[in-house]
N, C-alpha and C. Protein backbone atom coordinates (compact mmCIF):
# COMPACT_ATOMS: atom_id res chain seq x y z
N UNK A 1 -28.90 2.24 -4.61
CA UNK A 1 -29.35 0.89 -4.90
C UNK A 1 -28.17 0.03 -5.32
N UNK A 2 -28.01 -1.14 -4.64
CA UNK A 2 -26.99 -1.99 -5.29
C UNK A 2 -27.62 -3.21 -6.14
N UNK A 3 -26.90 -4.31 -6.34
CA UNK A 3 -26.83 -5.33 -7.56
C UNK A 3 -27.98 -6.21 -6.73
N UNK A 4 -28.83 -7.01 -7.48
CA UNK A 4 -29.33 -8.17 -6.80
C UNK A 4 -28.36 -9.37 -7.30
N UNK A 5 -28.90 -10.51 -6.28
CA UNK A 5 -28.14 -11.39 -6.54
C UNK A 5 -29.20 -12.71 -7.19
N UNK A 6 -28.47 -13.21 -8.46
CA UNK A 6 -29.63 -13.75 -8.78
C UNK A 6 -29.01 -15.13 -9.15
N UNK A 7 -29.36 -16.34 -9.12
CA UNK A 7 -29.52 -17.54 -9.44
C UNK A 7 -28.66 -17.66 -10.74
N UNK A 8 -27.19 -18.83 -10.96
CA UNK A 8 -26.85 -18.60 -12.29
C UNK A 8 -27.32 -18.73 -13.56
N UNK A 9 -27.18 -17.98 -14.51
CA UNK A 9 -27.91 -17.89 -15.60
C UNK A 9 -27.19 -17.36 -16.72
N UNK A 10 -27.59 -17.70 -17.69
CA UNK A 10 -26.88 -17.19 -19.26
C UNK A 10 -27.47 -15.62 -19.24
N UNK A 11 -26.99 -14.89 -19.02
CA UNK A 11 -27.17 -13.18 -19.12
C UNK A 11 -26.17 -12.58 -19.82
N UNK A 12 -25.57 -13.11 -21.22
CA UNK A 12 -25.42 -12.25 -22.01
C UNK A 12 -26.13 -12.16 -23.48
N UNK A 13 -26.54 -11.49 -23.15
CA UNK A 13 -27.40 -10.27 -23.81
C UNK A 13 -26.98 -9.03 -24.43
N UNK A 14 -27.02 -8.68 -25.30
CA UNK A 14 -28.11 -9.44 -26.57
C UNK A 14 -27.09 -10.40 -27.91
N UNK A 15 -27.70 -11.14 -28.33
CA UNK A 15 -26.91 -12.22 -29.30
C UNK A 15 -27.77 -11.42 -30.29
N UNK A 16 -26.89 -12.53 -31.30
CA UNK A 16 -27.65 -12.56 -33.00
C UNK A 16 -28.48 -13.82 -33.00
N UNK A 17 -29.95 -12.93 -33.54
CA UNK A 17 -31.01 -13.85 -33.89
C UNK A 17 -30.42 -14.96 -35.59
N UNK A 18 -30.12 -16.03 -35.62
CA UNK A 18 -30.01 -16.10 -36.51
C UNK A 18 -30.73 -17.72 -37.29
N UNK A 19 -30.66 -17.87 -38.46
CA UNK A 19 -31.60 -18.59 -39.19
C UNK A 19 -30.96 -19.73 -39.79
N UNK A 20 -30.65 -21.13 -39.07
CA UNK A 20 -30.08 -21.77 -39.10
C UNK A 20 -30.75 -22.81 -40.22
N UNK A 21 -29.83 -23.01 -41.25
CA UNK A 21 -30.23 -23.86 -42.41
C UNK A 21 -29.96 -25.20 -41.93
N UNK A 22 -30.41 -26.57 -42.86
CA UNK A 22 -29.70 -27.67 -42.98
C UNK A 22 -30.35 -28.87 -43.61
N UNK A 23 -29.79 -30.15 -43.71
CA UNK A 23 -30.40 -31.14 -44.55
C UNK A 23 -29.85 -31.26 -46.13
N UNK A 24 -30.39 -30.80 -47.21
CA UNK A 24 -30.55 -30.85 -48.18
C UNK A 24 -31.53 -29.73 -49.15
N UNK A 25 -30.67 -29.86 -50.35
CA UNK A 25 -31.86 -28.90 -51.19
C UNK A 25 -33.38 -29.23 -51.15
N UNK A 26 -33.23 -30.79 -51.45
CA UNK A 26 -34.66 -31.11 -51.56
C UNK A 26 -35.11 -31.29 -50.56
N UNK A 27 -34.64 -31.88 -49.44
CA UNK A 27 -34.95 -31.79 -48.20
C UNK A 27 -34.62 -31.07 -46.57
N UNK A 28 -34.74 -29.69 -46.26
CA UNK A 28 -34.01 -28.89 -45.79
C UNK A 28 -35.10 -27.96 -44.85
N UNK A 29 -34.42 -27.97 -43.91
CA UNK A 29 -34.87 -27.45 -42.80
C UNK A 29 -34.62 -26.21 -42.02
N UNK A 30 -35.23 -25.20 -41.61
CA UNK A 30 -34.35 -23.88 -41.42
C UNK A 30 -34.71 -23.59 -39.58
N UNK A 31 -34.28 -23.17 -38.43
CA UNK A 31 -34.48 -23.05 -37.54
C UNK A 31 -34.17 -21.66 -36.98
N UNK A 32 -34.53 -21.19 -36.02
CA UNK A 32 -34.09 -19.77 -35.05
C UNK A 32 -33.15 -20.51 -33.87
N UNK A 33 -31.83 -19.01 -34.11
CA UNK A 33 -30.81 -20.02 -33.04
C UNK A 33 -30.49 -18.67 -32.62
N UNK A 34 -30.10 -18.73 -31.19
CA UNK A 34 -29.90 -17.41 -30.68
C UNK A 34 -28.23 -17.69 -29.50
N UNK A 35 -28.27 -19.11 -29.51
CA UNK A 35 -27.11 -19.49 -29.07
C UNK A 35 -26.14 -19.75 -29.75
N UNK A 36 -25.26 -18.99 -30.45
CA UNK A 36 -23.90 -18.99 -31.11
C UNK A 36 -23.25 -17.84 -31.19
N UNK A 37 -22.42 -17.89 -31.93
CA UNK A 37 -21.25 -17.36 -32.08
C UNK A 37 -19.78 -17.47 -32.46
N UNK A 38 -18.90 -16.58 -32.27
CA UNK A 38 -17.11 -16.74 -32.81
C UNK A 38 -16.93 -17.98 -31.58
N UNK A 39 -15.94 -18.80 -31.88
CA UNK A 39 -15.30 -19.26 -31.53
C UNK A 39 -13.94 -19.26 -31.31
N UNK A 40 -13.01 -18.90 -33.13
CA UNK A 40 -11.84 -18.82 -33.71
C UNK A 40 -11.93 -18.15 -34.75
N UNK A 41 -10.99 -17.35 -34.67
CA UNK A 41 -10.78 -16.46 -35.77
C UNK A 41 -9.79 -17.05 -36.76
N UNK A 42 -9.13 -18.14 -36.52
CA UNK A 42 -7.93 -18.72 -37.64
C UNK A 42 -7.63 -19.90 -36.72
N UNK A 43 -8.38 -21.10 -37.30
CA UNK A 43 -9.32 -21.22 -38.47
C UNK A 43 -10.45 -20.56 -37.99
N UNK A 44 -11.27 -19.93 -38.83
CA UNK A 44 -12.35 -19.48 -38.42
C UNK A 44 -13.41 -20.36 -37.92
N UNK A 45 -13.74 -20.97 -36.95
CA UNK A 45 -14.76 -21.36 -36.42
C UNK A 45 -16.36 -20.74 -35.61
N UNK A 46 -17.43 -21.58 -35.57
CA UNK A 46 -18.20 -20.89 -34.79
C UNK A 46 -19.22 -21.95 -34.52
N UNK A 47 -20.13 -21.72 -33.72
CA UNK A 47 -21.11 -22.95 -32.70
C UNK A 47 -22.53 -22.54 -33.06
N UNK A 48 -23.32 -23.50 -32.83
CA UNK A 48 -24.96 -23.58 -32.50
C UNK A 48 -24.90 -24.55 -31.27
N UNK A 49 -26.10 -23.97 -30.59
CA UNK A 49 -26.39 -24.95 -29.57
C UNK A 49 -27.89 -24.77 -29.79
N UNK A 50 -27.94 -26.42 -29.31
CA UNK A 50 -29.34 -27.23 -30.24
C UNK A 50 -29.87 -27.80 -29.10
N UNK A 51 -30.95 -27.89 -28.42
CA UNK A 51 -31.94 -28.84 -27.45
C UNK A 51 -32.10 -30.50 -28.89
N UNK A 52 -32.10 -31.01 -27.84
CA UNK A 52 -31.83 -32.20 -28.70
C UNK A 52 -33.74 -32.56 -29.38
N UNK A 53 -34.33 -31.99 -28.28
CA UNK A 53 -35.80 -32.38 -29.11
C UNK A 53 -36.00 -31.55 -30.59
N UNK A 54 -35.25 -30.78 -30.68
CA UNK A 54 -35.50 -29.52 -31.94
C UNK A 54 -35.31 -30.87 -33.24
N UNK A 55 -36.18 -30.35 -34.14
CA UNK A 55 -35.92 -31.56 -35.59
C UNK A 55 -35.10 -31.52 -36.27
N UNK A 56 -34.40 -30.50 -35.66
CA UNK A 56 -32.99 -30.18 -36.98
C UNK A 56 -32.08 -30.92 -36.01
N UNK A 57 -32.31 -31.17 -34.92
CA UNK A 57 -30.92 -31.54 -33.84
C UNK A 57 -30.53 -33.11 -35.19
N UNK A 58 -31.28 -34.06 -34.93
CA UNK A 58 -30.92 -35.12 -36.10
C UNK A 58 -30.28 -35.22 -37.01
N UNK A 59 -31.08 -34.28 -37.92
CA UNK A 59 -30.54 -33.77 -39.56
C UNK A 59 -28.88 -33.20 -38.96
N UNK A 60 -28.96 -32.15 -38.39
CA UNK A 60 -27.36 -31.93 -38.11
C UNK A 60 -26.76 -33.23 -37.97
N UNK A 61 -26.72 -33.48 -36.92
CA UNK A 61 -26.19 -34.57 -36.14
C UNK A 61 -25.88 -36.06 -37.01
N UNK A 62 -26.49 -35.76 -38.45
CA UNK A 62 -26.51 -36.58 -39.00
C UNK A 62 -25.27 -36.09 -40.48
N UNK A 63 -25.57 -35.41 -41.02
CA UNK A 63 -24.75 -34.69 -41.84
C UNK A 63 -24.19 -33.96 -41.67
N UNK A 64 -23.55 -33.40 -40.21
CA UNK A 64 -22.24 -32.67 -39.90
C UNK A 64 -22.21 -31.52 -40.63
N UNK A 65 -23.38 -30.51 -41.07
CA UNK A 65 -23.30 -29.08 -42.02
C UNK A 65 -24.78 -28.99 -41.16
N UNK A 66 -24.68 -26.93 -41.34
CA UNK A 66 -25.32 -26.10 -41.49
C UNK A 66 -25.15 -24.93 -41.78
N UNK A 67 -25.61 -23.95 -41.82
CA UNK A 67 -25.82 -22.80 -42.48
C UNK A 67 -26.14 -21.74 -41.50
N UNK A 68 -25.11 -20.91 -41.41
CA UNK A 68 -25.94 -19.60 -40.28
C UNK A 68 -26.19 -18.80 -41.47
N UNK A 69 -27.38 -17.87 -41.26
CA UNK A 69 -27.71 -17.09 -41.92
C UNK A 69 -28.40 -15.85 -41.09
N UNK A 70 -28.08 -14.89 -41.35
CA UNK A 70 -27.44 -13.75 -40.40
C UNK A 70 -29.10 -13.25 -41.00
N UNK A 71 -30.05 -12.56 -39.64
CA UNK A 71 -30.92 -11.60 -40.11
C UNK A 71 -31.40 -10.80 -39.74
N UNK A 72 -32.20 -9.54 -40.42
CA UNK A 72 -32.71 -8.69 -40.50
C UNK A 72 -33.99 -8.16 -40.32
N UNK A 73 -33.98 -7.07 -40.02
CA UNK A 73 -35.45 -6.51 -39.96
C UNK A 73 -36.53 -7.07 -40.72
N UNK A 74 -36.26 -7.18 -41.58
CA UNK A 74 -37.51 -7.14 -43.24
C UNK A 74 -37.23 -9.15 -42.84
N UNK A 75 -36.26 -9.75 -42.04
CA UNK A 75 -36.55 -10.85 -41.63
C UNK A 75 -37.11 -11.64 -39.96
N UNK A 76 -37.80 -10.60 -39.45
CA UNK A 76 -37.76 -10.46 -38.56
C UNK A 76 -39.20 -11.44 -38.37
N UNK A 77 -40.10 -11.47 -38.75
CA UNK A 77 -41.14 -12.61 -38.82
C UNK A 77 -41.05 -13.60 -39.29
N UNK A 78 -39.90 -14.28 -40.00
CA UNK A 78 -39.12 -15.29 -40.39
C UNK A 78 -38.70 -15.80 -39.42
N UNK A 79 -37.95 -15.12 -38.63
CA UNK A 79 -37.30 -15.55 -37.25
C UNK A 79 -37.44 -15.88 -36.47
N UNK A 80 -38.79 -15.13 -36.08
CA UNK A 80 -39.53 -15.42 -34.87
C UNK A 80 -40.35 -17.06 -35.32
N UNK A 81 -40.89 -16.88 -36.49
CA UNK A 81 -41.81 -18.08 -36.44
C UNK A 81 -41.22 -19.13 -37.06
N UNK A 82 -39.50 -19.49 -37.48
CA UNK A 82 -39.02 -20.51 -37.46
C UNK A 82 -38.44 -21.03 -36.24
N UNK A 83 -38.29 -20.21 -35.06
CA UNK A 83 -37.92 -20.66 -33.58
C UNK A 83 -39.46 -21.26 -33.14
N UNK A 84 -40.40 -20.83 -33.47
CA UNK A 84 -41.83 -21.25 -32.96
C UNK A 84 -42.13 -22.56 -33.41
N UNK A 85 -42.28 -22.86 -34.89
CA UNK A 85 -43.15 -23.68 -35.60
C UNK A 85 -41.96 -24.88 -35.83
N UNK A 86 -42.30 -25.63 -36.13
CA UNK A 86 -41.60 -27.27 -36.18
C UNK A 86 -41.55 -27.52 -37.62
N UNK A 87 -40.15 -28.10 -37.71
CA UNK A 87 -40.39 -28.75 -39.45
C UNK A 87 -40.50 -29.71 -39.53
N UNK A 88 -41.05 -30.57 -38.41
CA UNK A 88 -41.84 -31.80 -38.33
C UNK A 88 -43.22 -31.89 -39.12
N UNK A 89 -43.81 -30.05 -38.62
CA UNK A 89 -45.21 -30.35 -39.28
C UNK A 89 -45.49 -29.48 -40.15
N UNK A 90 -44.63 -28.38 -40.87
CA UNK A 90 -44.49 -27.75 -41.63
C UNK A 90 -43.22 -27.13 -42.59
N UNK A 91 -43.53 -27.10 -43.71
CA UNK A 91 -42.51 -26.13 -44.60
C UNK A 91 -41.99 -24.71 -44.33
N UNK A 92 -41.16 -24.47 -43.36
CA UNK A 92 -40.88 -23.37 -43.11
C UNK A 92 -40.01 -22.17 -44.04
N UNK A 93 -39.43 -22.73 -44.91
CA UNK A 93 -39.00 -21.79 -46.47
C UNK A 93 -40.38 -21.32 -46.98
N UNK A 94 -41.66 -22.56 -47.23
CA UNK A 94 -42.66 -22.06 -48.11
C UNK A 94 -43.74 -21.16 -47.14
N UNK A 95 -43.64 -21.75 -45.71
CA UNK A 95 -44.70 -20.81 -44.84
C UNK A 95 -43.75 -19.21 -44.84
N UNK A 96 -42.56 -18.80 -44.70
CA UNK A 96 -41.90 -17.56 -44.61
C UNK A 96 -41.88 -17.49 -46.50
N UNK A 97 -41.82 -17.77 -47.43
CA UNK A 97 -41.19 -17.31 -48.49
C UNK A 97 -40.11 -16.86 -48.48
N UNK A 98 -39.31 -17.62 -48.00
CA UNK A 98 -37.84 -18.07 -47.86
C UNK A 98 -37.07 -18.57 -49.47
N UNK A 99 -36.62 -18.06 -50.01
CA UNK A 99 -35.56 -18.99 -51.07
C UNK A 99 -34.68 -19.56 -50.84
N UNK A 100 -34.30 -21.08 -51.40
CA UNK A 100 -33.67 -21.89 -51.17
C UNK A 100 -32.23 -21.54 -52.52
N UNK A 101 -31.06 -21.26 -51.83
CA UNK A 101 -30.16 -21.06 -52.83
C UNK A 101 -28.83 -22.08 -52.61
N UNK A 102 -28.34 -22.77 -53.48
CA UNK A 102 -27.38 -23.65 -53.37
C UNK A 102 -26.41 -22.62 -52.51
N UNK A 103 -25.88 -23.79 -51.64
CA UNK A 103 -24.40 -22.98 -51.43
C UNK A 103 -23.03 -23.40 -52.08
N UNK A 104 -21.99 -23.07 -51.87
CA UNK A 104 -20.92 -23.50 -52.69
C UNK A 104 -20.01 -24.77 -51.68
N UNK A 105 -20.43 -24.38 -50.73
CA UNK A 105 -19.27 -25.49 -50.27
C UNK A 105 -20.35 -26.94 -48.81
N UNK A 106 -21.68 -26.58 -48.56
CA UNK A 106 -22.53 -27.56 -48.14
C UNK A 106 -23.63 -28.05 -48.82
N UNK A 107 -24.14 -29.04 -48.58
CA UNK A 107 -25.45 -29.76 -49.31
C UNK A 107 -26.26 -29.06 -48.83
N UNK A 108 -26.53 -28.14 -47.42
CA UNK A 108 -28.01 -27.55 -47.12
C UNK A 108 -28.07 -25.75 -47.69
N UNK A 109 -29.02 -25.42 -48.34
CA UNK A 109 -29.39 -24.72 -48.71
C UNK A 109 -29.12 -23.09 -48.02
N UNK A 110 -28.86 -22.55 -48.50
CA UNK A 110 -28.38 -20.96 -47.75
C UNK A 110 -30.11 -20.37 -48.36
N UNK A 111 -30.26 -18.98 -47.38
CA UNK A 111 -31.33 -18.13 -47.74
C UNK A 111 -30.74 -17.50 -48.77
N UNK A 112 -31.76 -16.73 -49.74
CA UNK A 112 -31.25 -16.19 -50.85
C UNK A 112 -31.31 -14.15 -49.88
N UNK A 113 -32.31 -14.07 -48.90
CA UNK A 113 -33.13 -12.90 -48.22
C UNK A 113 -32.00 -12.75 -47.52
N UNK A 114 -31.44 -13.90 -46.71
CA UNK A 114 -30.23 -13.21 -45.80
C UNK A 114 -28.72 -12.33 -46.51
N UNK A 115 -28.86 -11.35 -45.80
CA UNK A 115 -27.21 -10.56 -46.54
C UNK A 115 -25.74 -11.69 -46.26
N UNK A 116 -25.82 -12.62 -44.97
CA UNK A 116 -24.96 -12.88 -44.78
C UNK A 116 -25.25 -14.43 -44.47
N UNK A 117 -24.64 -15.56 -45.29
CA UNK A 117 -25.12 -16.91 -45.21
C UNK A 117 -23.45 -17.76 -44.90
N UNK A 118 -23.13 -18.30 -43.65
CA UNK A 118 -21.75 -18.75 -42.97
C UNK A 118 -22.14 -20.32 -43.09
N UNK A 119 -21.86 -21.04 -44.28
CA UNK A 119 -21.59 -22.04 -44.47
C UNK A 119 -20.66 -23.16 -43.52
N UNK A 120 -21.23 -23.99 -43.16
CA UNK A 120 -20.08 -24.76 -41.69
C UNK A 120 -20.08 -26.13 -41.91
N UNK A 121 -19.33 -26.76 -41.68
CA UNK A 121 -18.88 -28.13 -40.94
C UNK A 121 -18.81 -28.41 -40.25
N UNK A 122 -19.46 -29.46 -38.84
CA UNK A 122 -19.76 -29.51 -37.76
C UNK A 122 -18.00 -30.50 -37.84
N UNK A 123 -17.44 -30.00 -36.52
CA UNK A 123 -16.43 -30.67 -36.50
C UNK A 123 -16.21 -31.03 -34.98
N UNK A 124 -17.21 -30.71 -34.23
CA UNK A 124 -16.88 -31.97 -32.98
C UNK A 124 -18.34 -30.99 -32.45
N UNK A 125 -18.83 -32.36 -31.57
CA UNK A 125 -20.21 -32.48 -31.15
C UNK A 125 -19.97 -32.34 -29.34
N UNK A 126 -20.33 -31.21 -28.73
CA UNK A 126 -20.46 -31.43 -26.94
C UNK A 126 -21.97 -31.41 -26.44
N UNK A 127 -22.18 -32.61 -25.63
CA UNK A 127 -23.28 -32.55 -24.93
C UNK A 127 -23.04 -31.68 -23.72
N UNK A 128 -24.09 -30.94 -23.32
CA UNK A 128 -23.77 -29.82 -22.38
C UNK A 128 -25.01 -29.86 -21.02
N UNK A 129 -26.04 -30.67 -21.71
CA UNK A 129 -26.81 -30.66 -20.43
C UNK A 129 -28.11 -30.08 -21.40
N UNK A 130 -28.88 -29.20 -21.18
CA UNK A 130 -30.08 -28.33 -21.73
C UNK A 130 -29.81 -28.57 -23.10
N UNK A 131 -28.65 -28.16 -23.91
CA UNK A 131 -28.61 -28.17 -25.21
C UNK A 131 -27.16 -28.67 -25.31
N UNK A 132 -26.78 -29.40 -27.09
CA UNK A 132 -25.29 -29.95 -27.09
C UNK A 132 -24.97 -28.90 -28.55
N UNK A 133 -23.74 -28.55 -28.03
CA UNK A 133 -23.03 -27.64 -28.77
C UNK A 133 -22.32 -28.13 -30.37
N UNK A 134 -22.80 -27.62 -31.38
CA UNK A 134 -21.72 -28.27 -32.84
C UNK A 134 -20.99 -27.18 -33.21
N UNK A 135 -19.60 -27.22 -32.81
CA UNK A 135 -18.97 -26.45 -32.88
C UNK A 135 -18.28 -26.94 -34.38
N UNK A 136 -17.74 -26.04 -35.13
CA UNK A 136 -17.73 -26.01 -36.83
C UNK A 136 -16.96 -25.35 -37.21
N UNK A 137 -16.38 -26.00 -38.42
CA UNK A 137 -15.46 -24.85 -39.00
C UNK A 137 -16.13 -24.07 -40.63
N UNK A 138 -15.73 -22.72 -40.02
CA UNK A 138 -16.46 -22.20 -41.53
C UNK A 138 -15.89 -22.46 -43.00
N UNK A 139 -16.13 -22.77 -44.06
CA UNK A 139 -15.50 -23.72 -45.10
C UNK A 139 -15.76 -21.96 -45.91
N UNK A 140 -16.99 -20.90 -45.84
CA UNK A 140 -17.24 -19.79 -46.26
C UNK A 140 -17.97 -19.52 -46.30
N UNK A 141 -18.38 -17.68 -46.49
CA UNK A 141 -19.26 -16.60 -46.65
C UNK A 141 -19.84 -16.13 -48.04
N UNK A 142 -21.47 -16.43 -48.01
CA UNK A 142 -21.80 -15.80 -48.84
C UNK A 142 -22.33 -14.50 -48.66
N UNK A 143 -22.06 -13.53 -49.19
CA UNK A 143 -22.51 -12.23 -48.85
C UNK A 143 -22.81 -11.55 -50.21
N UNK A 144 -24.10 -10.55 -49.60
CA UNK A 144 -24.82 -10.49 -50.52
C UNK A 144 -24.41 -8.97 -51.38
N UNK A 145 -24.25 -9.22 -52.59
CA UNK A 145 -23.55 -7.78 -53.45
C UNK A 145 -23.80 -6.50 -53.31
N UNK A 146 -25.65 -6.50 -52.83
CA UNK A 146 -25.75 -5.54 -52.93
C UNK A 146 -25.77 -4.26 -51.45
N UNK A 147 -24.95 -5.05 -50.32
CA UNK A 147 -24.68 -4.21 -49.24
C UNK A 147 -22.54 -3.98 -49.26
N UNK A 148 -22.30 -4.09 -50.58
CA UNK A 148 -20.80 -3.67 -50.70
C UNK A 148 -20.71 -2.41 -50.88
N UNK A 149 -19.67 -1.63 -50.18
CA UNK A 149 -19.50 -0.31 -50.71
C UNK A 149 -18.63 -0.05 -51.84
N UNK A 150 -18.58 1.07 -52.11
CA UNK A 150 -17.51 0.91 -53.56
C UNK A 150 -15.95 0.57 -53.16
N UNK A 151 -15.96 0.95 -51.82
CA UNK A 151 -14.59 0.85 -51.26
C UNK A 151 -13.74 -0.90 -50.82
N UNK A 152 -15.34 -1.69 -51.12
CA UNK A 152 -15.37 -3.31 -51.15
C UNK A 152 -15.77 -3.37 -49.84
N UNK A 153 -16.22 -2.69 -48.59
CA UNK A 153 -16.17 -2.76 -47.41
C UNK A 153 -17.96 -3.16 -47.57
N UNK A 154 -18.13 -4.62 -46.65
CA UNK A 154 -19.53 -4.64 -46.49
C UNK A 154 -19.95 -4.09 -45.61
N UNK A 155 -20.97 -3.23 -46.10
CA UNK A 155 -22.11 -2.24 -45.12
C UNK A 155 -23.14 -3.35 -44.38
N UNK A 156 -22.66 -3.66 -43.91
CA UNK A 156 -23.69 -4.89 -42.90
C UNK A 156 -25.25 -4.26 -41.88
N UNK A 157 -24.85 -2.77 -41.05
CA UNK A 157 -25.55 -1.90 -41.55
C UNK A 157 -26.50 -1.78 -41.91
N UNK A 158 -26.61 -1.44 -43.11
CA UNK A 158 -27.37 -1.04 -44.54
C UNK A 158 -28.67 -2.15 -44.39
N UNK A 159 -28.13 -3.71 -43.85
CA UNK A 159 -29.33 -4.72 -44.00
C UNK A 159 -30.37 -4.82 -43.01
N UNK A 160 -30.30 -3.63 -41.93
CA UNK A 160 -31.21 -3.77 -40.52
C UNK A 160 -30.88 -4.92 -39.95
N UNK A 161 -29.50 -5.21 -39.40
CA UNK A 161 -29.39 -6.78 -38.60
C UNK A 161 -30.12 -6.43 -37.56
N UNK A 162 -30.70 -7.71 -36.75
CA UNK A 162 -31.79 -7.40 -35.90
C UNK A 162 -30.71 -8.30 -34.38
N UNK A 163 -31.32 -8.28 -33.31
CA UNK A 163 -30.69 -9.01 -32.09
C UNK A 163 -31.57 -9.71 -31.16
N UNK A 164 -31.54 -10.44 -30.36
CA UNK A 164 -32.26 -11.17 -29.38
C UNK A 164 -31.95 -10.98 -28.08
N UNK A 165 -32.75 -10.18 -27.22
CA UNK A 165 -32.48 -10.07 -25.73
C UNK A 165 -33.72 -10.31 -24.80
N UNK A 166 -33.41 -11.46 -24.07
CA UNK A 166 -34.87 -11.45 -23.52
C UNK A 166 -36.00 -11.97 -23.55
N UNK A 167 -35.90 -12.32 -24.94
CA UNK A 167 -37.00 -12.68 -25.62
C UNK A 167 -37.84 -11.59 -26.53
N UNK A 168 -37.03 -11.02 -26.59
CA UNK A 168 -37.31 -9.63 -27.37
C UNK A 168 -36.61 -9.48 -28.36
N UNK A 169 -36.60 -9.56 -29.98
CA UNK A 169 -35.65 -9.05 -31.20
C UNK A 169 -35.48 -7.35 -30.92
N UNK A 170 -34.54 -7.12 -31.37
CA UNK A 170 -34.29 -5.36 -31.65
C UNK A 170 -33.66 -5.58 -32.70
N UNK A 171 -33.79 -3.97 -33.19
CA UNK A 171 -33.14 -3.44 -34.42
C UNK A 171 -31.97 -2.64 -33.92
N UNK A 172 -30.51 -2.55 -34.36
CA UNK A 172 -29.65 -2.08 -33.79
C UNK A 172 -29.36 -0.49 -33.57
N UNK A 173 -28.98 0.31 -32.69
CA UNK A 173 -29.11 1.67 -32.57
C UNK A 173 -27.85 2.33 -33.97
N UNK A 174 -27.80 3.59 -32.92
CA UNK A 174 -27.02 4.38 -33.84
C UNK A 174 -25.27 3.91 -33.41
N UNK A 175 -24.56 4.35 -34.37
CA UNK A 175 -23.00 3.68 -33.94
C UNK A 175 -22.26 4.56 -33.30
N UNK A 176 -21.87 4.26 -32.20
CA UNK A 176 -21.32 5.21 -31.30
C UNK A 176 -19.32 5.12 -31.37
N UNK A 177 -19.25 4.41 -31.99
CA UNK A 177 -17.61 4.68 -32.17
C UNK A 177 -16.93 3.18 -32.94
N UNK A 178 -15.83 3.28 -33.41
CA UNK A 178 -15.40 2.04 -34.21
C UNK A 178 -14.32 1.63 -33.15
N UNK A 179 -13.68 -0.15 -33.86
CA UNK A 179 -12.60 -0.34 -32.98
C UNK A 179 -11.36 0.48 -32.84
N UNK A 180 -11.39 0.81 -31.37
CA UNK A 180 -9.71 1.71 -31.41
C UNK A 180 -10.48 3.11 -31.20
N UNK A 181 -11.16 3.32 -30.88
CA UNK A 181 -11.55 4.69 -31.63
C UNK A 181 -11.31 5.83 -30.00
N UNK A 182 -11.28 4.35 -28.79
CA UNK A 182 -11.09 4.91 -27.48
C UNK A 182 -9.70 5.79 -27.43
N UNK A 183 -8.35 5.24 -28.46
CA UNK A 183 -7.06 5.45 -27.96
C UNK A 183 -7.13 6.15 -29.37
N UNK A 184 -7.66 6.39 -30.25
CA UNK A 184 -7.22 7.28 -31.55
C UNK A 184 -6.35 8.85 -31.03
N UNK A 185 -5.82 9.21 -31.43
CA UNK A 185 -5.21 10.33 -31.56
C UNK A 185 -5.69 11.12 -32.77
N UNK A 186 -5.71 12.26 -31.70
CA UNK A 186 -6.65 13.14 -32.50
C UNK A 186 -5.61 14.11 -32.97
């Protein structure tokens, strides 16, 4: 059997499901984003891409911050039903029981549930067609204490990060080797 040939399309698979903050404490909005990622490693940068009808597209677009917030299994119905439901017509912190925790360096609110909350600055805006890209620089990481090892190394791990393929979340398998681990000398 060989390859089919199929129509172009975004086919990489699988991303991080993740739980995009923004707005304000008092007023703050959380979304499911499955389009991002690294950009730059120094400065550290990284992207969301937003359909412009989404209600957070504004609020960004307006205050240049958001919040990735990295999640997990035990957040896994969080995820799904903040990509579903609108914060046009609902509280999506109070419908998930979500905590709203200051962050240190944006006005919109980090999860208190996520292990890993990437604080950003939208620093240049691309319209792309389907969705426009805010690509950002990370200002910092909150990470959560209790997935540190004693060795200071975060067990990321430990929090069940979950993924998006398809339209399908997963929970990640077993670890089959670290970086380098192809050319290690044994």
């Amino acid at each position: 059997m060989g390859k089919q040939i199929w129509k172009p399309g975004t086919m990489v698979y699988p991303l991080p499901a993740v739980l995009v903050t923004c707005g304000t404490m008092e007023d703050a909005n959380v979304l499911t984003v499955a389009w991002t990622g690294t950009i730059c490693t120094d400065p550290a940068m990284t992207y969301i891409s937003i359909r412009k009808e989404r209600y957070s597209y504004d609020i960004i677009q307006k205050t240049k911050q958001f919040v990735l917030n990295l999640t997990t299994k035990e957040l896994a119905f969080a995820t799904d039903f903040c990509g579903v439901k609108s914060g046009r017509d609902i509280d999506k912190f109070e419908a998930c029981h979500l905590t709203k925790e200051k962050g240190s360096f944006v006005a919109c609110p980090i999860i208190k549930e996520s292990p890993i909350s990437i604080e950003c600055e939208v620093v240049e805006i691309k319209e792309l067609g389907s969705h426009t890209m805010f690509m950002a620089k990370v200002l910092g990481v909150d990470a959560d204490e209790k997935f540190f090892e004693e060795d200071g190394r975060f067990a990321f791990e430990k929090a069940n990060p979950i993924a998006y393929s398809h339209g399908k979340y997963y929970t990640l398998g077993e670890n089959i080797g670290k970086f380098g681990f192809s050319v290690k000398k044994v």
